[in-house]
N, C-alpha and C. Protein backbone atom coordinates (compact mmCIF):
# COMPACT_ATOMS: atom_id res chain seq x y z
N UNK A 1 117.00 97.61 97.90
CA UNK A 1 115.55 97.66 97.89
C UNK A 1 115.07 98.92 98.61
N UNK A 2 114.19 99.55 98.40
CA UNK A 2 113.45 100.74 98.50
C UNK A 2 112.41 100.17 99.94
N UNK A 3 112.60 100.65 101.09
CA UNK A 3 111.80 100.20 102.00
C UNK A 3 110.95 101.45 102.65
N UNK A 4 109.31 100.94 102.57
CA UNK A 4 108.45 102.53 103.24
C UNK A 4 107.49 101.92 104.23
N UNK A 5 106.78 102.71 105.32
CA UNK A 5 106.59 102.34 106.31
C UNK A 5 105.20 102.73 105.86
N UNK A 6 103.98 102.18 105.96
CA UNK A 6 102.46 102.67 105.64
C UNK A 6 101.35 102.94 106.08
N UNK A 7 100.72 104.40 106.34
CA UNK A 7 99.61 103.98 107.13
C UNK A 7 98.73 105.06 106.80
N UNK A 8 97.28 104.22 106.64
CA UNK A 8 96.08 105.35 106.38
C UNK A 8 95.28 105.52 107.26
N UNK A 9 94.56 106.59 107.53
CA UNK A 9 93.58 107.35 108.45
C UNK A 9 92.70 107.39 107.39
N UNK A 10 91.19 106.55 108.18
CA UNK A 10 90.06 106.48 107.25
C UNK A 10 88.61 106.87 108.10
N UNK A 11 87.72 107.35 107.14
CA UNK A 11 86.40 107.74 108.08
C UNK A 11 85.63 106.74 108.51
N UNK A 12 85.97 105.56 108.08
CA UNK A 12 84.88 104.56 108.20
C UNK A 12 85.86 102.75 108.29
N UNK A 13 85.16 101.91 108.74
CA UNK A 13 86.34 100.54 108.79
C UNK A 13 86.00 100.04 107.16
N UNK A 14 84.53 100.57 106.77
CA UNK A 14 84.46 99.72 105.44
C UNK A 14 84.56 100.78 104.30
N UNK A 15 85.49 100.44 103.07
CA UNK A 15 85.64 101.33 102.61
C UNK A 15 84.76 101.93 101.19
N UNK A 16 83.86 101.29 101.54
CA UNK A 16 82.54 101.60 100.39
C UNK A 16 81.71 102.27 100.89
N UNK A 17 81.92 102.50 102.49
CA UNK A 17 81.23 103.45 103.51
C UNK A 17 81.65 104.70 103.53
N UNK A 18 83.22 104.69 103.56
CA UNK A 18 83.83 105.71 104.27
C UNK A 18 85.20 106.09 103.06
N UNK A 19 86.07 106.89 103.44
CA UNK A 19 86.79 107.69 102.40
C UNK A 19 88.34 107.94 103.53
N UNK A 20 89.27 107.90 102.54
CA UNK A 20 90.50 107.83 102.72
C UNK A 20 90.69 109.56 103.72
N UNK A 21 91.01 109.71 104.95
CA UNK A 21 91.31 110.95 105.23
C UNK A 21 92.42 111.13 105.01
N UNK A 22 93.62 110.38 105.05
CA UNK A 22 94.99 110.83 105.56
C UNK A 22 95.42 109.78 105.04
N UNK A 23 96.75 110.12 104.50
CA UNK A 23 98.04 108.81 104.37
C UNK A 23 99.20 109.24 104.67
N UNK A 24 100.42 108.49 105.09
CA UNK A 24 101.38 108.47 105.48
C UNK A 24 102.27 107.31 104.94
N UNK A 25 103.23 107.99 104.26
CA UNK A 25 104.17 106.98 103.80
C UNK A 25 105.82 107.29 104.02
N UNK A 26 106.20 106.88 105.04
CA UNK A 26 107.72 106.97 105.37
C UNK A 26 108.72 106.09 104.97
N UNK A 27 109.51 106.63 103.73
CA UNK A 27 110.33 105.95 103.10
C UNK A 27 111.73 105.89 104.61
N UNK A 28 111.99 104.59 104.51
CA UNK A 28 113.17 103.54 105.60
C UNK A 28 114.22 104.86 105.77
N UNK A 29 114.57 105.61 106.96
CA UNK A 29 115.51 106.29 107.47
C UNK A 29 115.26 107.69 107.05
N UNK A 30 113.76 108.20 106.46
CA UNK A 30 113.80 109.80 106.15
C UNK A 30 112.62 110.22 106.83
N UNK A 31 112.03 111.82 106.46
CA UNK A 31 110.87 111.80 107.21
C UNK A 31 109.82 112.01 106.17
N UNK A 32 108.64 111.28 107.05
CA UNK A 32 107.32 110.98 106.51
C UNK A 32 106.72 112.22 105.40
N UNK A 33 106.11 110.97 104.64
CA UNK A 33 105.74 111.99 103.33
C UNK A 33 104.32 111.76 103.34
N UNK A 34 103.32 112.84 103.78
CA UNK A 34 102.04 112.68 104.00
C UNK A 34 101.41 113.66 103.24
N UNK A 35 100.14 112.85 102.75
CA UNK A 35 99.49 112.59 101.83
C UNK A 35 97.88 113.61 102.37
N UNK A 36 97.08 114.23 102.18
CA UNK A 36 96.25 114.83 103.07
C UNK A 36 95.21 115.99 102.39
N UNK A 37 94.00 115.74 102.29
CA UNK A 37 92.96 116.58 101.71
C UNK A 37 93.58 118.29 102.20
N UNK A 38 94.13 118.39 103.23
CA UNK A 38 94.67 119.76 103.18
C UNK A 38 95.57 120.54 102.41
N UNK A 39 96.02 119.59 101.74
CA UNK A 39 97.11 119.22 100.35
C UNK A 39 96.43 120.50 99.35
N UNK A 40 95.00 120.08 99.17
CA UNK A 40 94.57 120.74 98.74
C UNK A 40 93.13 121.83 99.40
N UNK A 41 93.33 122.61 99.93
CA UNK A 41 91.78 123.33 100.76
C UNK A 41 91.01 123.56 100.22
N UNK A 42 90.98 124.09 99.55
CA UNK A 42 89.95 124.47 98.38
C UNK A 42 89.09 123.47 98.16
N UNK A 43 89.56 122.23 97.43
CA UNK A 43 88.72 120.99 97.48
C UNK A 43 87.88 120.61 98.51
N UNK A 44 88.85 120.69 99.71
CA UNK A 44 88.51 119.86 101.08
C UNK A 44 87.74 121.00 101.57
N UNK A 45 87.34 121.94 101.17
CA UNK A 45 86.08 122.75 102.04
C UNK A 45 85.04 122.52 100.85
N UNK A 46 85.54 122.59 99.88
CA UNK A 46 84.16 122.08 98.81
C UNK A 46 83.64 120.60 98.77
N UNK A 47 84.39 119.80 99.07
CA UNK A 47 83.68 118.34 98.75
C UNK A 47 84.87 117.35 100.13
N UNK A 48 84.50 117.81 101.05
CA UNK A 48 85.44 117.10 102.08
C UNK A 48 85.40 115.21 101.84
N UNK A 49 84.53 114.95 101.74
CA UNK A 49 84.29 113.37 101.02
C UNK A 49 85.22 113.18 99.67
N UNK A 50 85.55 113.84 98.98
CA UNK A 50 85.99 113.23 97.85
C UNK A 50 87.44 112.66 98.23
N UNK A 51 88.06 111.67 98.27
CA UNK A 51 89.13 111.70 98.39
C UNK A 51 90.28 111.03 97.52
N UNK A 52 89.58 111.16 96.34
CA UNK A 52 90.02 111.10 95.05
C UNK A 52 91.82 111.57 94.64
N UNK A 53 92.08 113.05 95.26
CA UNK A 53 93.43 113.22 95.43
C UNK A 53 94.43 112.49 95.97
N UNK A 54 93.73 112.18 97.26
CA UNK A 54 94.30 111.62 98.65
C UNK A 54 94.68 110.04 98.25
N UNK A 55 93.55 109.32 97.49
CA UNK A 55 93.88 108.05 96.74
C UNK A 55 95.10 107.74 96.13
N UNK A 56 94.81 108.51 94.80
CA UNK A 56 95.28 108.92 93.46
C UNK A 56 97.25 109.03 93.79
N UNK A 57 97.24 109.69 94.90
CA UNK A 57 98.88 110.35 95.49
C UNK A 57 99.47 109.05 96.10
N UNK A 58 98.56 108.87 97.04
CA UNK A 58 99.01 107.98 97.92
C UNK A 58 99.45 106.27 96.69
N UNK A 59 98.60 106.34 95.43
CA UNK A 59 98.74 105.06 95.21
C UNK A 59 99.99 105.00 93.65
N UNK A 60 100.17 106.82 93.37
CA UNK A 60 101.59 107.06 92.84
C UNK A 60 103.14 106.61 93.41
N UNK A 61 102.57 107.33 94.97
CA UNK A 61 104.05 107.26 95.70
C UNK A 61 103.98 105.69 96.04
N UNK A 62 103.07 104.99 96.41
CA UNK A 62 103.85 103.91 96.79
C UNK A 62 104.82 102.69 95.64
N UNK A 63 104.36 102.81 94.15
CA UNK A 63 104.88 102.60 93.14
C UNK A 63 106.46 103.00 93.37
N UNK A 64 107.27 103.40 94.37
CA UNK A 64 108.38 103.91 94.21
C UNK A 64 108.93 102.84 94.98
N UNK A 65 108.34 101.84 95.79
CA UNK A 65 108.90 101.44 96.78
C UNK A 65 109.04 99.56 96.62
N UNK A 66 109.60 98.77 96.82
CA UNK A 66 109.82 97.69 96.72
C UNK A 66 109.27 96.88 97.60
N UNK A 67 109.32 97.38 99.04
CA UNK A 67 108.59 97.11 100.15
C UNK A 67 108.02 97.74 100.69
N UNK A 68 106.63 97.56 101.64
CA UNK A 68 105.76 98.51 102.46
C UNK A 68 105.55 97.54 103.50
N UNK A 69 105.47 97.88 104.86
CA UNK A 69 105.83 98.03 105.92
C UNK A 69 104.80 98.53 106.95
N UNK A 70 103.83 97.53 107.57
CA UNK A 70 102.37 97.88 107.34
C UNK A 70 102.23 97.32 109.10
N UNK A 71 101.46 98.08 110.21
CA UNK A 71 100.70 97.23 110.58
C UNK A 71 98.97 96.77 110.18
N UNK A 72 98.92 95.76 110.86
CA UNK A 72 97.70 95.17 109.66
C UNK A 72 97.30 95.80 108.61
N UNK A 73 98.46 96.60 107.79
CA UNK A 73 97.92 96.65 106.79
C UNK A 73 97.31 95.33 105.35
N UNK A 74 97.29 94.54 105.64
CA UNK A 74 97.22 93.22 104.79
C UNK A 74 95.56 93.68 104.67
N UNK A 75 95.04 93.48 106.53
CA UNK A 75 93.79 93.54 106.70
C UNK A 75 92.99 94.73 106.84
N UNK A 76 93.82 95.87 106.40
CA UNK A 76 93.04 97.28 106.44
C UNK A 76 93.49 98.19 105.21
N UNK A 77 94.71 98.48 105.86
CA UNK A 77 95.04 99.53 104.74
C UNK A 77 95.26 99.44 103.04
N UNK A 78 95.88 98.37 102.99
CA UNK A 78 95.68 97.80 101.35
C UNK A 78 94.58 97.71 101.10
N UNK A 79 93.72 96.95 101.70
CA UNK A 79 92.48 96.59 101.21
C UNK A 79 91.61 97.84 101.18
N UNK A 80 91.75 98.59 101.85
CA UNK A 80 91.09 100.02 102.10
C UNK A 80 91.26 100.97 100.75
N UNK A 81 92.17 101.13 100.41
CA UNK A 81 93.24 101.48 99.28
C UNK A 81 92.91 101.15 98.08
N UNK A 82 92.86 99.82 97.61
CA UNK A 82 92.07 99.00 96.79
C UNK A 82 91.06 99.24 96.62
N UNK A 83 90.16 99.35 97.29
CA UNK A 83 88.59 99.39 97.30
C UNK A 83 88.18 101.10 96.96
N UNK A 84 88.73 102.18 97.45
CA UNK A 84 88.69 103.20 97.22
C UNK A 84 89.17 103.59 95.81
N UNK A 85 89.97 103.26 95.37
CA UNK A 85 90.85 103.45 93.78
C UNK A 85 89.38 102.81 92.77
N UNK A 86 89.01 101.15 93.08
CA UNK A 86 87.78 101.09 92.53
C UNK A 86 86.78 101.73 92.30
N UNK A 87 86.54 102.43 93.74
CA UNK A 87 85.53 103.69 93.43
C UNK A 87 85.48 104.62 92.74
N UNK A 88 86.39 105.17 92.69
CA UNK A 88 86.85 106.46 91.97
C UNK A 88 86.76 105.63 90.26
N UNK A 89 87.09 104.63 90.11
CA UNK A 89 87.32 104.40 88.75
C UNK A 89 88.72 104.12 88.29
N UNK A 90 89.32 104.20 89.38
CA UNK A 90 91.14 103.67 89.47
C UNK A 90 91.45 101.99 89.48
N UNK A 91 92.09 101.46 88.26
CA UNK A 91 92.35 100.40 88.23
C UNK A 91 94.33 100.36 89.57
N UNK A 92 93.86 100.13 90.75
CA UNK A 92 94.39 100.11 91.76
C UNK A 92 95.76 98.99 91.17
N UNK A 93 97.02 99.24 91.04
CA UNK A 93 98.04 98.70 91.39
C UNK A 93 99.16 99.11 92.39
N UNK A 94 98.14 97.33 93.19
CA UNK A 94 99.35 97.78 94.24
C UNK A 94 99.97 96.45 94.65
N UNK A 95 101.16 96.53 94.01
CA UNK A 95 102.00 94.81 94.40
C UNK A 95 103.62 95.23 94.86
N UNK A 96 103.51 94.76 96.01
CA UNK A 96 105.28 94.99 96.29
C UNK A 96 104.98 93.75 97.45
N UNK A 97 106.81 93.41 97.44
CA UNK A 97 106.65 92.60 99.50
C UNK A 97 106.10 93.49 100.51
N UNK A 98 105.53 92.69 101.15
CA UNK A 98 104.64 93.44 102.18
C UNK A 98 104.91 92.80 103.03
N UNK A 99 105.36 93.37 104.03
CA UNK A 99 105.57 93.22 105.65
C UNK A 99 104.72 93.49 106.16
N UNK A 100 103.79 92.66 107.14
CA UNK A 100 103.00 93.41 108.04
C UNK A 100 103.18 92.82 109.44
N UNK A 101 103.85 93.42 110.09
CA UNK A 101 104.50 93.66 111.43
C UNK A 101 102.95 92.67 112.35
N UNK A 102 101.88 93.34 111.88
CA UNK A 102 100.72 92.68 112.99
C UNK A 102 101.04 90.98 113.41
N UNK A 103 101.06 90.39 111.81
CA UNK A 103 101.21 89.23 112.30
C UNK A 103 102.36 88.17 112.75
N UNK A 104 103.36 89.51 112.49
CA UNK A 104 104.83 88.87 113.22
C UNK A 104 104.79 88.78 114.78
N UNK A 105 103.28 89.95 115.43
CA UNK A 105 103.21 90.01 116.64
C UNK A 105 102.23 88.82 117.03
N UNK A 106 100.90 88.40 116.11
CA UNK A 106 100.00 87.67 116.09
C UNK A 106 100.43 86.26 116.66
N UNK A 107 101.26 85.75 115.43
CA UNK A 107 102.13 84.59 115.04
C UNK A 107 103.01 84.20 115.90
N UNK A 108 104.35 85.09 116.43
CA UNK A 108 105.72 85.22 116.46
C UNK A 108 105.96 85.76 118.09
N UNK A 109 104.66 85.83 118.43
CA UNK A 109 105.03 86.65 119.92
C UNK A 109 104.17 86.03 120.99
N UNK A 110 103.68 86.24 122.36
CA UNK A 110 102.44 86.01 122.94
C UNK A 110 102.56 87.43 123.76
N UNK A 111 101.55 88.47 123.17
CA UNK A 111 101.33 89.23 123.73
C UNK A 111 99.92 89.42 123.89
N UNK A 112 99.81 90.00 125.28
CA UNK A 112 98.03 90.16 126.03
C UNK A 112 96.99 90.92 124.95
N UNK A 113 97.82 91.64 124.37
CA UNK A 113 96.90 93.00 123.19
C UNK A 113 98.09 93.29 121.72
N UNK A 114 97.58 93.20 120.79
CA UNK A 114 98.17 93.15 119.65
C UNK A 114 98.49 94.20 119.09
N UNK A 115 97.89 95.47 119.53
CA UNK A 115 97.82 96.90 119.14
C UNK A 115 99.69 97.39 118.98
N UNK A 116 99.70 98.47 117.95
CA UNK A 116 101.07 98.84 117.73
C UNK A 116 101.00 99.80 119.07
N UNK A 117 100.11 100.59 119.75
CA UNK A 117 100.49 100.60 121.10
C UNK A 117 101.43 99.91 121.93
N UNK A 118 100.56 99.03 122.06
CA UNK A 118 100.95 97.72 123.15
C UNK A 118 102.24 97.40 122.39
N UNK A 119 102.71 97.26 121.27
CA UNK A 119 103.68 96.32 121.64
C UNK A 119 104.64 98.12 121.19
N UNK A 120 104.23 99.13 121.04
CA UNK A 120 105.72 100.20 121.30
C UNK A 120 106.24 100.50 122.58
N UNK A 121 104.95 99.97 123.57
CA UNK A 121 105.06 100.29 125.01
C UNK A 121 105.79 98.97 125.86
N UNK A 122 105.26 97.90 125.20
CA UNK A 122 106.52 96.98 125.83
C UNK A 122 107.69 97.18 125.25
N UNK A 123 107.88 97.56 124.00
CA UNK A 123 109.63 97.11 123.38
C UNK A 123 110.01 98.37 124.14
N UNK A 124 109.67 99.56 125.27
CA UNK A 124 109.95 100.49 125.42
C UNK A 124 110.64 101.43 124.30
N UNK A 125 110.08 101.12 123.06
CA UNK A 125 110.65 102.46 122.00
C UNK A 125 110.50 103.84 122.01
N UNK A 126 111.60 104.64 121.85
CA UNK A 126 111.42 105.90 121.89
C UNK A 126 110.13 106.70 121.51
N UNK A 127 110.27 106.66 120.25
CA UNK A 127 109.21 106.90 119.80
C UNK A 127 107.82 106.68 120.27
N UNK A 128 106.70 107.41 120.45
CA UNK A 128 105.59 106.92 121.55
C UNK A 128 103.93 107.16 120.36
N UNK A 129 103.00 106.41 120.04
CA UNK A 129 101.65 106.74 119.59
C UNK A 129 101.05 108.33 120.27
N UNK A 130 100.05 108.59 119.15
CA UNK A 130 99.95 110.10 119.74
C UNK A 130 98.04 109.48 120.26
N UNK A 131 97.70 109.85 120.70
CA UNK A 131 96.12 109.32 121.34
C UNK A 131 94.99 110.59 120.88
N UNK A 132 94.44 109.30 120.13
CA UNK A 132 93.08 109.51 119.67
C UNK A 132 91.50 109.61 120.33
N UNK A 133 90.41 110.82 120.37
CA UNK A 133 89.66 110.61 121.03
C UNK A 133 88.62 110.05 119.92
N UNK A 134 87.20 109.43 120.35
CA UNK A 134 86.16 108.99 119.17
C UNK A 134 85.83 110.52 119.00
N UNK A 135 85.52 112.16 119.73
CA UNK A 135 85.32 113.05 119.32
C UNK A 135 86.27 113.57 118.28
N UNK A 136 87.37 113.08 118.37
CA UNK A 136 88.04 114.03 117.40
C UNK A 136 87.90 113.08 116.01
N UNK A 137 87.56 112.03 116.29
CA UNK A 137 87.33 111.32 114.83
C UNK A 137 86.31 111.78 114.40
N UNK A 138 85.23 112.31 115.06
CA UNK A 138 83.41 112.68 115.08
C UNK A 138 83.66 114.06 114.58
N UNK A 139 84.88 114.94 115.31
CA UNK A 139 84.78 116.03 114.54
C UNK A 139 85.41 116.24 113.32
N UNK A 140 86.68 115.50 113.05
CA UNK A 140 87.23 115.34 111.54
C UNK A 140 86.30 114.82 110.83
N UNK A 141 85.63 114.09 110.43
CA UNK A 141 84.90 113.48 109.79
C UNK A 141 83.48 114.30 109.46
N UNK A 142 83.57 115.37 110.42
CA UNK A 142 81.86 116.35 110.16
C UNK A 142 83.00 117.60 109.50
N UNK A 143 84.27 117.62 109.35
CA UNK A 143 84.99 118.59 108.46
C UNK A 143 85.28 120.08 109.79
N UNK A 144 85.47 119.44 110.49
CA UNK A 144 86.71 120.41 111.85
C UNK A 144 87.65 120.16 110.92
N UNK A 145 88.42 121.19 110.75
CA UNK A 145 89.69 121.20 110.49
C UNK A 145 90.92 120.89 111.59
N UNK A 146 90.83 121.75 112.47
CA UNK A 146 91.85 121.48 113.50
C UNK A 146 91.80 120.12 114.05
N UNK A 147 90.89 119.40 114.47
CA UNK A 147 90.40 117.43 114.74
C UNK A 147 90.85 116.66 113.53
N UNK A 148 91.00 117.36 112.11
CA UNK A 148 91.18 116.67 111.09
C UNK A 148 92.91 116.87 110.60
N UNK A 149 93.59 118.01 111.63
CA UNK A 149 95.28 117.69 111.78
C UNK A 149 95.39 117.14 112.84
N UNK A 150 94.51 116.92 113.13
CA UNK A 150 95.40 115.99 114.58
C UNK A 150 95.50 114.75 114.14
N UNK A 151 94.29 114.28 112.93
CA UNK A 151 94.02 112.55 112.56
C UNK A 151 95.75 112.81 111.77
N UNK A 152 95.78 113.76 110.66
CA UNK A 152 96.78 113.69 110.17
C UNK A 152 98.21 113.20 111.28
N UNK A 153 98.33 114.68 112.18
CA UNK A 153 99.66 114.11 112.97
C UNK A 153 99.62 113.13 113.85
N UNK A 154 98.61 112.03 113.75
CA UNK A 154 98.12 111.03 114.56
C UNK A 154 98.68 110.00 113.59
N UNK A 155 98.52 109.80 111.94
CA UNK A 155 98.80 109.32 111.24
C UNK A 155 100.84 109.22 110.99
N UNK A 156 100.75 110.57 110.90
CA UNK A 156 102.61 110.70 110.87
C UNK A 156 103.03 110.19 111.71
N UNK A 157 102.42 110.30 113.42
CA UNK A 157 103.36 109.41 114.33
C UNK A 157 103.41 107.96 114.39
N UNK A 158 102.53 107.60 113.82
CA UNK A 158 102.00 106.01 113.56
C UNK A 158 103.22 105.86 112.50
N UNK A 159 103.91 105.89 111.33
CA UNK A 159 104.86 105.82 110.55
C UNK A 159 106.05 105.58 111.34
N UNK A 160 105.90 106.62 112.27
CA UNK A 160 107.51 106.57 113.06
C UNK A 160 107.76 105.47 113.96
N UNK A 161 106.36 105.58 114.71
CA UNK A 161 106.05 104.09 115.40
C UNK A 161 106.90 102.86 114.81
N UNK A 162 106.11 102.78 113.43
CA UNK A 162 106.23 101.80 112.86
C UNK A 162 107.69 101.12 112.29
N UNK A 163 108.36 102.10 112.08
CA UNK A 163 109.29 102.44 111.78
C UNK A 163 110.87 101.88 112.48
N UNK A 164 110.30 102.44 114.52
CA UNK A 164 111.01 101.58 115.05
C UNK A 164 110.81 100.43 115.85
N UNK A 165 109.50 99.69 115.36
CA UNK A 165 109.30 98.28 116.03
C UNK A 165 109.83 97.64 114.37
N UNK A 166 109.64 97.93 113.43
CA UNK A 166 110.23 97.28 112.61
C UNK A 166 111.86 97.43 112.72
N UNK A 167 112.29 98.27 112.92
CA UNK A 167 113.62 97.96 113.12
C UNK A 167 113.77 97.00 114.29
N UNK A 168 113.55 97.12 115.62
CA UNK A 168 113.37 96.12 116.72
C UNK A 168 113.16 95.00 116.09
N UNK A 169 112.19 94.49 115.86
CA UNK A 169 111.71 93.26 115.07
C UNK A 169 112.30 92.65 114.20
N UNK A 170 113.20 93.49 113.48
CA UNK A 170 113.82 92.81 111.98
C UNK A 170 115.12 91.65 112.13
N UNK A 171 116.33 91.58 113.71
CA UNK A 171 116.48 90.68 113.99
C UNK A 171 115.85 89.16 113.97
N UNK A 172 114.98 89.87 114.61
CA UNK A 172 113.88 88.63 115.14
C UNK A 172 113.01 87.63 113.89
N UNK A 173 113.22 88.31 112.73
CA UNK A 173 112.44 88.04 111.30
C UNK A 173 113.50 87.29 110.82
N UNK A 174 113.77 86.21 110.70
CA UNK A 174 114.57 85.39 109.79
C UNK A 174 114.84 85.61 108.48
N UNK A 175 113.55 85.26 107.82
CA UNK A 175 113.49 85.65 105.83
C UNK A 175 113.31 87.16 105.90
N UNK A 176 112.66 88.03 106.98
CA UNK A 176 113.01 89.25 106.55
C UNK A 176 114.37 89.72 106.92
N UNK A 177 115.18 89.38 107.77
CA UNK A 177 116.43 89.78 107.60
C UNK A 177 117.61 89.52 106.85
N UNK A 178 117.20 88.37 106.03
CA UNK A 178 118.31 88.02 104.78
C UNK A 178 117.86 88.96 103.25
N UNK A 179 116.58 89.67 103.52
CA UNK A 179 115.54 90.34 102.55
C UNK A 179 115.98 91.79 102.01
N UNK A 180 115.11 92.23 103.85
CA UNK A 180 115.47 93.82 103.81
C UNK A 180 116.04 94.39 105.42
N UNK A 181 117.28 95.16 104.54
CA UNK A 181 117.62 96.19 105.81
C UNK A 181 117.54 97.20 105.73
């Protein structure tokens, strides 16, 4: 099975509001394949809102994968994804097993804060979140470029994150460990 780790950077929580900035999709043991209006500049200084490319890519590559590997993505990023492809006029397919790590922590754990922070900082994983200010979301989103690679490499480290609490975790997953390794 084809296993990828998933995560989008968006301007807004609702996605009929706001537009896909960034995606990140790290296929299981390689490095992250990100997805990003800088992809193309030209566009992204002409119509920084459209994110029609950024959709469109992101909802090719994940078609490659058998599993995706999400925190809350159930409750954000799919649905985010979905709703944006509608917009554009994209009949959105997106069906694979979906892991989403959130509620293995929700469910499966008792921890004080649910955040993939919190729990990379207790499992002490190498790998560490990169920190976000609300200005640099305020300035990506008014089309800073330099605030709008940081959402990006804010996004890539979130993959890697993800990457090794799911490995941590995948003991601990019963039906996911007879599933996927």
């Amino acid at each position: 099975m084809k296993v990828c780790m998933l995560d989008i950077e968006a301007s807004n929580l609702s996605a009929d509001f706001g537009r896909v900035l960034c995606a990140c999709i790290k296929p299981l043991g390689e490095a992250p394949i990100v997805v990003s209006q800088t992809d193309w500049p030209k566009r992204f200084q002409a119509r920084p809102w459209d994110d029609s490319k950024v959709v469109n890519k992101t909802l090719a590559l994940l078609q490659n994968y058998d599993v995706w590997v999400t925190y809350y993505g159930k409750g954000f990023d799919v649905p985010f994804l979905k709703t944006r492809a509608l917009g554009i006029g994209k009949r959105p397919y997106l069906y694979a097993f979906h892991v989403d790590l959130y509620f293995w922590v929700k469910f499966g754990l008792k921890m004080s804060r649910r955040s993939l922070l919190r729990v990379q900082e207790y499992m002490n994983l190498t790998e560490k979140k990169t920190p976000l200010t609300p200005e640099i979301w305020q300035r990506a989103t008014a089309g800073d470029r330099a605030a709008y690679k940081e959402i990006v490499t804010h996004c890539k480290q979130d993959v890697i994150v993800l990457e090794d609490v799911y490995r941590a975790a995948l003991p601990h997953i019963k039906t996911l460990s007879r599933i996927v390794v």
